[in-house]
C-alpha atoms as a PDB file:
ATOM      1  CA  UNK A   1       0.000   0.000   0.000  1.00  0.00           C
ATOM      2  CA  UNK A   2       0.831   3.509  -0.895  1.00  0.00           C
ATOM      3  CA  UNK A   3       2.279   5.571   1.915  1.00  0.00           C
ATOM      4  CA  UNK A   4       0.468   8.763   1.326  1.00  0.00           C
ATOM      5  CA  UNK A   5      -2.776   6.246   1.300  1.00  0.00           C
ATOM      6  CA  UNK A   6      -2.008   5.314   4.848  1.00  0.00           C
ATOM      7  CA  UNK A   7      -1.377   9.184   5.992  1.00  0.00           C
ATOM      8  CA  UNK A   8      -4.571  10.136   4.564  1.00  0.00           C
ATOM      9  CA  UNK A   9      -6.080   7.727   6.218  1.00  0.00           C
ATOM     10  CA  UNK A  10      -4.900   9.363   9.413  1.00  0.00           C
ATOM     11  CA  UNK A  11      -5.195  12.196   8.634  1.00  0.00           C
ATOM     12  CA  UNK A  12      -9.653  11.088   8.577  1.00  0.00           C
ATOM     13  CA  UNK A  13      -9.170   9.742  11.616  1.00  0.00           C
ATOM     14  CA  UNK A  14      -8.063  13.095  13.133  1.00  0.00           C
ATOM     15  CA  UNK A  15     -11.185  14.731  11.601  1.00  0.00           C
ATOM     16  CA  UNK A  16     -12.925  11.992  12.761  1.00  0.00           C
ATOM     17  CA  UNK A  17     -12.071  12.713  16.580  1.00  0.00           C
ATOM     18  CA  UNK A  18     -12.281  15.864  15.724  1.00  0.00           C
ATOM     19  CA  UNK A  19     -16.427  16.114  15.323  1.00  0.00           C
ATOM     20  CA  UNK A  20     -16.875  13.531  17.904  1.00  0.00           C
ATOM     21  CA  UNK A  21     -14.701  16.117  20.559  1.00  0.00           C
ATOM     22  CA  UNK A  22     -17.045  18.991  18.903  1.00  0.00           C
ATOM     23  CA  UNK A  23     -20.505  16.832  19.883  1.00  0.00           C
ATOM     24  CA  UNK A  24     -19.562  15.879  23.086  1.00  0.00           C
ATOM     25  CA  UNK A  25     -20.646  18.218  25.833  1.00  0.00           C
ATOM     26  CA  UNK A  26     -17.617  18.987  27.527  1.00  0.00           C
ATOM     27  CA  UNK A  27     -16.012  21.898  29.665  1.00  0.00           C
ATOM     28  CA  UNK A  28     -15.202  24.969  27.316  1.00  0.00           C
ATOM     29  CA  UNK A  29     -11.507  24.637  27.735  1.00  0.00           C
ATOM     30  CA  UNK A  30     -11.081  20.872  27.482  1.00  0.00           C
ATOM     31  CA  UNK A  31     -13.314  21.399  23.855  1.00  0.00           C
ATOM     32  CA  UNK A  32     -11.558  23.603  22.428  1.00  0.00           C
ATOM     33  CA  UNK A  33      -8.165  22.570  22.947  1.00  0.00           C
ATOM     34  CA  UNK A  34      -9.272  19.691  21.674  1.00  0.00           C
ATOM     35  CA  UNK A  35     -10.992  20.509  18.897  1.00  0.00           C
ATOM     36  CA  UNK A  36      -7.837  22.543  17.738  1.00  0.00           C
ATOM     37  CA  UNK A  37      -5.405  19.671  18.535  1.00  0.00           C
ATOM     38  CA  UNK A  38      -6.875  17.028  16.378  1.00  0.00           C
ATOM     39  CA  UNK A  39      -7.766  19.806  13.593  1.00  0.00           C
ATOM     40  CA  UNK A  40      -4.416  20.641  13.089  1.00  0.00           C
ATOM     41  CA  UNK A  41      -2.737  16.526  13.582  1.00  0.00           C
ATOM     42  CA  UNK A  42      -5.767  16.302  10.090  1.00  0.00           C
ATOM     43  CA  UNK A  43      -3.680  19.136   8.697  1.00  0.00           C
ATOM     44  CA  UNK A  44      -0.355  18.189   9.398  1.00  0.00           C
ATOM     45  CA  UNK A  45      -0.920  14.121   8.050  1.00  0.00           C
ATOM     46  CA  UNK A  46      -2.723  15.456   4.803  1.00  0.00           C
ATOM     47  CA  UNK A  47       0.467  17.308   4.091  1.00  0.00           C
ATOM     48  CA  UNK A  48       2.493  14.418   5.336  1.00  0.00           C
ATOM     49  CA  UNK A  49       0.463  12.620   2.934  1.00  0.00           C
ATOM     50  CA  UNK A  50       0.337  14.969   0.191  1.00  0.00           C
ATOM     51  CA  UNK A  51       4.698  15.031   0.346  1.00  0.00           C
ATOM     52  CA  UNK A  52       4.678  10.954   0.156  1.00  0.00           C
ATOM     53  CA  UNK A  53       2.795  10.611  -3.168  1.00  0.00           C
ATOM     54  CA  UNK A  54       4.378   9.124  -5.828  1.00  0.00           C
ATOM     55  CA  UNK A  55       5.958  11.940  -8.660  1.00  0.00           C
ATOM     56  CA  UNK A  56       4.420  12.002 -12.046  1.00  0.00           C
ATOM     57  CA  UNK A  57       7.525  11.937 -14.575  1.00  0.00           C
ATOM     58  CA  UNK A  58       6.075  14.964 -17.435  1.00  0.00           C
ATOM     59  CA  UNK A  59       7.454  14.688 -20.719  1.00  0.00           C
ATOM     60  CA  UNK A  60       8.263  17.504 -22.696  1.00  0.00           C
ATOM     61  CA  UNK A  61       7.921  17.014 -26.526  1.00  0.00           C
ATOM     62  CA  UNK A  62      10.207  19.677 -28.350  1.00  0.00           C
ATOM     63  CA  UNK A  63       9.632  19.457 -32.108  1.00  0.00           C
ATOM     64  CA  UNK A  64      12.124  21.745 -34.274  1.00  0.00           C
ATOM     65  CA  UNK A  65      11.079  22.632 -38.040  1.00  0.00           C
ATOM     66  CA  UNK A  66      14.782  22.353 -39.642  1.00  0.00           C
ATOM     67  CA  UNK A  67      14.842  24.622 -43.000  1.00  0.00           C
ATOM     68  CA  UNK A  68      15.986  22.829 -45.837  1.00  0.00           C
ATOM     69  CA  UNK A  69      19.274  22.645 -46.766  1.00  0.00           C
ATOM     70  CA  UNK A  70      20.405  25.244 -49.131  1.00  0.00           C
ATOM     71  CA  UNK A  71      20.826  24.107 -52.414  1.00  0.00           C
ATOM     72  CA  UNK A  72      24.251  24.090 -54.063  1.00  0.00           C
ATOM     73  CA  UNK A  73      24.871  26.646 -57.252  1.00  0.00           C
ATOM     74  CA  UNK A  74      24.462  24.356 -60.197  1.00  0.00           C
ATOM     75  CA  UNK A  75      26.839  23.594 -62.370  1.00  0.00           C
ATOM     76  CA  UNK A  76      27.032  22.064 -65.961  1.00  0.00           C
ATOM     77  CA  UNK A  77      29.707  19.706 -66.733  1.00  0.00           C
ATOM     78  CA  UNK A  78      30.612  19.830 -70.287  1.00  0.00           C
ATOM     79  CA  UNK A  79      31.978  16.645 -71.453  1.00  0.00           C
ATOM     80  CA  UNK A  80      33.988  15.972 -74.550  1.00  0.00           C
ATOM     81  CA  UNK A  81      33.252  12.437 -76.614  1.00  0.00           C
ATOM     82  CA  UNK A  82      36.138  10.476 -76.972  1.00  0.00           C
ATOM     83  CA  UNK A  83      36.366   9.065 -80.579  1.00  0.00           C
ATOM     84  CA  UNK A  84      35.971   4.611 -79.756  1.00  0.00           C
ATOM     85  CA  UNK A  85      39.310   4.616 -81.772  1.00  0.00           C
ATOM     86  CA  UNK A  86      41.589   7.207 -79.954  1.00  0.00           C
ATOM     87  CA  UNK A  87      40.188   5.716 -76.500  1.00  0.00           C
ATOM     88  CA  UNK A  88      41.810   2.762 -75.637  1.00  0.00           C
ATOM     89  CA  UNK A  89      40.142   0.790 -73.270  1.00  0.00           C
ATOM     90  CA  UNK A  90      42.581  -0.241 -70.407  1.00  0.00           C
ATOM     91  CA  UNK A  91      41.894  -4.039 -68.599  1.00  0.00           C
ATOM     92  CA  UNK A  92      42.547  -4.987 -65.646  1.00  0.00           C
ATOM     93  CA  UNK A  93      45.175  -8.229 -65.783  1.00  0.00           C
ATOM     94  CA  UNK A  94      42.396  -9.886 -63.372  1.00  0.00           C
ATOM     95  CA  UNK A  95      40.108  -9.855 -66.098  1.00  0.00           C
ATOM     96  CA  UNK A  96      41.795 -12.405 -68.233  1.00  0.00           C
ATOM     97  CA  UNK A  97      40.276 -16.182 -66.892  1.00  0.00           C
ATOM     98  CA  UNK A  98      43.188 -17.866 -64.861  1.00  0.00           C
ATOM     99  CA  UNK A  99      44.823 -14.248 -63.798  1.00  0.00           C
ATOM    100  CA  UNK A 100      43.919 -13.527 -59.775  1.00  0.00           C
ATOM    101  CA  UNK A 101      45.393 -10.606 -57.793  1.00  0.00           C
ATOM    102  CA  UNK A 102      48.000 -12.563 -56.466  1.00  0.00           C
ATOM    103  CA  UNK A 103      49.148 -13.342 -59.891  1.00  0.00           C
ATOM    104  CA  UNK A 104      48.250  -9.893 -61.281  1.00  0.00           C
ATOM    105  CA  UNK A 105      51.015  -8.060 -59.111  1.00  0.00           C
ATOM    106  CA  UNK A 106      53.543 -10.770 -60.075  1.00  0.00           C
ATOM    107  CA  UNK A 107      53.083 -10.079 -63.594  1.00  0.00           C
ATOM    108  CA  UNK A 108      53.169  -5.852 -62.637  1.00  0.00           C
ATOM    109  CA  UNK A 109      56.158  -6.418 -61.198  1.00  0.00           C
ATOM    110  CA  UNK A 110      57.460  -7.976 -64.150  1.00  0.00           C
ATOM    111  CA  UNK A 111      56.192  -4.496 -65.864  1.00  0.00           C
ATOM    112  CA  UNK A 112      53.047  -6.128 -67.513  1.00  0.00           C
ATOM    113  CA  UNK A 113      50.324  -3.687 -66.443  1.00  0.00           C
ATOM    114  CA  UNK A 114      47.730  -4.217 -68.535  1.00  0.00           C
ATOM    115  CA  UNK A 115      45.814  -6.697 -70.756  1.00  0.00           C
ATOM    116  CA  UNK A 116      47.668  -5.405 -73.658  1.00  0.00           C
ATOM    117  CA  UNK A 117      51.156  -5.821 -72.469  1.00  0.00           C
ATOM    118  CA  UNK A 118      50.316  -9.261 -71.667  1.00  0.00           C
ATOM    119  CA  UNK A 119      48.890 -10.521 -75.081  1.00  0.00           C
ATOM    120  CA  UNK A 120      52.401  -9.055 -76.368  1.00  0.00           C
ATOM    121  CA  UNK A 121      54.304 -11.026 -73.597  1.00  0.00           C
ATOM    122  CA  UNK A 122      56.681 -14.738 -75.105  1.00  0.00           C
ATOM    123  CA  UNK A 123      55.095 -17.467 -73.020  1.00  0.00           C
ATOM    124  CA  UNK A 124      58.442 -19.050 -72.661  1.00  0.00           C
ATOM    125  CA  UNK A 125      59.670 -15.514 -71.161  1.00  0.00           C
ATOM    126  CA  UNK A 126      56.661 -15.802 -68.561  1.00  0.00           C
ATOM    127  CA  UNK A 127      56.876 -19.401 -68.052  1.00  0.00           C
ATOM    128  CA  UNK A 128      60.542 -19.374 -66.908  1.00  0.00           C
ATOM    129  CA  UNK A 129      60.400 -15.860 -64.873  1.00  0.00           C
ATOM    130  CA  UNK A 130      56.987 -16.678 -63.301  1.00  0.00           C
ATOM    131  CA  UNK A 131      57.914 -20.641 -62.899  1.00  0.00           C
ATOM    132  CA  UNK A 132      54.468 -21.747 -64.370  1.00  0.00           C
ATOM    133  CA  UNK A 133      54.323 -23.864 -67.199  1.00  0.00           C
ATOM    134  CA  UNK A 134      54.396 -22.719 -70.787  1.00  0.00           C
ATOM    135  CA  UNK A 135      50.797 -23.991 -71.512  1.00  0.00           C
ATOM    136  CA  UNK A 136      49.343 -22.099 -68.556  1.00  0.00           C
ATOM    137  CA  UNK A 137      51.559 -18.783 -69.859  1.00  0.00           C
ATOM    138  CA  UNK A 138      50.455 -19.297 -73.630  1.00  0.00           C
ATOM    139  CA  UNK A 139      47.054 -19.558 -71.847  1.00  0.00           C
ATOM    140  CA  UNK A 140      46.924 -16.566 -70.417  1.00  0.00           C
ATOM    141  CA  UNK A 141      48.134 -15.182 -73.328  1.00  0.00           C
ATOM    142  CA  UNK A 142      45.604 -16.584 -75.682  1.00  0.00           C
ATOM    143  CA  UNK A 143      42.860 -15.512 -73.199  1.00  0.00           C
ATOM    144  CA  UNK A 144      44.517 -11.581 -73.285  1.00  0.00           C
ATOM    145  CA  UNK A 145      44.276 -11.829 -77.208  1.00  0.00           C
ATOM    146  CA  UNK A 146      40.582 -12.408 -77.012  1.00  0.00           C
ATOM    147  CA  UNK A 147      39.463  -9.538 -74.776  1.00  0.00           C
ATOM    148  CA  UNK A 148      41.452  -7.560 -76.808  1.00  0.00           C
ATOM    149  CA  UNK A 149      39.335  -8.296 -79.890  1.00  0.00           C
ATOM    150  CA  UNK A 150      35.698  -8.458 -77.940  1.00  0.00           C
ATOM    151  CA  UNK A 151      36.578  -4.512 -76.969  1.00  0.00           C
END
């Protein structure tokens, strides 16, 4: 049970005793100081009472209107076609079938950068400074030749 429950409860039972010391007939003196005493134990337990109640938690809902951000000055970006001839299209050496990233900086470091350098690579040259065989090498090759010609 509820504290402040219990001190109202009290705080009745002072008001209580209170009317019943007002109805008796008693001597003036012995009334009245009664009749004050218990009126003022009511007062004091419904403010006991009243400070033992549970808080209310109040939530305060701020909403903000944010302004748009301000646009950015636009700006047109002019850009020049590249004739398909005069544009060489650079591969990546992982883009060849059989060629991973391992085996692309291998062949980088052996200055072989793109697809193009590599379809004009000797297999044999490969083979023996790569130690692959020169099937897999004329492989590679052969597979560098024909992305060549699809772009």
């Amino acid at each position: 049970m509820r504290s402040d429950y219990a001190l109202y409860t009290v705080a009745i039972i002072f008001f209580i005793i209170t009317g019943i010391v007002f109805a008796i007939q008693m001597d003036e003196t012995y009334k009245s100081l009664g009749i004050i005493t218990t009126a003022v134990l009511g007062i004091f337990f419904i403010g006991l009472g009243y400070t033992q109640r549970p808080k209310v938690e109040t939530k305060t809902i701020t909403t903000t209107i944010e302004a748009p951000p301000p646009t950015p000055p636009t700006t047109q970006l002019v850009q020049e076609e590249i004739p398909k001839e005069t544009a060489p299209i650079r591969r990546e050496l992982t883009e060849v079938k059989g060629i991973g990233a391992k085996r692309a900086e291998q062949l980088k470091a052996l200055s072989i950068v793109s697809v193009e350098d590599l379809a004009k690579a000797s297999a044999k040259d490969l083979a023996s400074k790569l130690k692959v065989s020169p099937k897999i090498a004329e492989r590679w090759i052969e597979n560098a030749k024909k992305l060549i010609e699809k772009s």
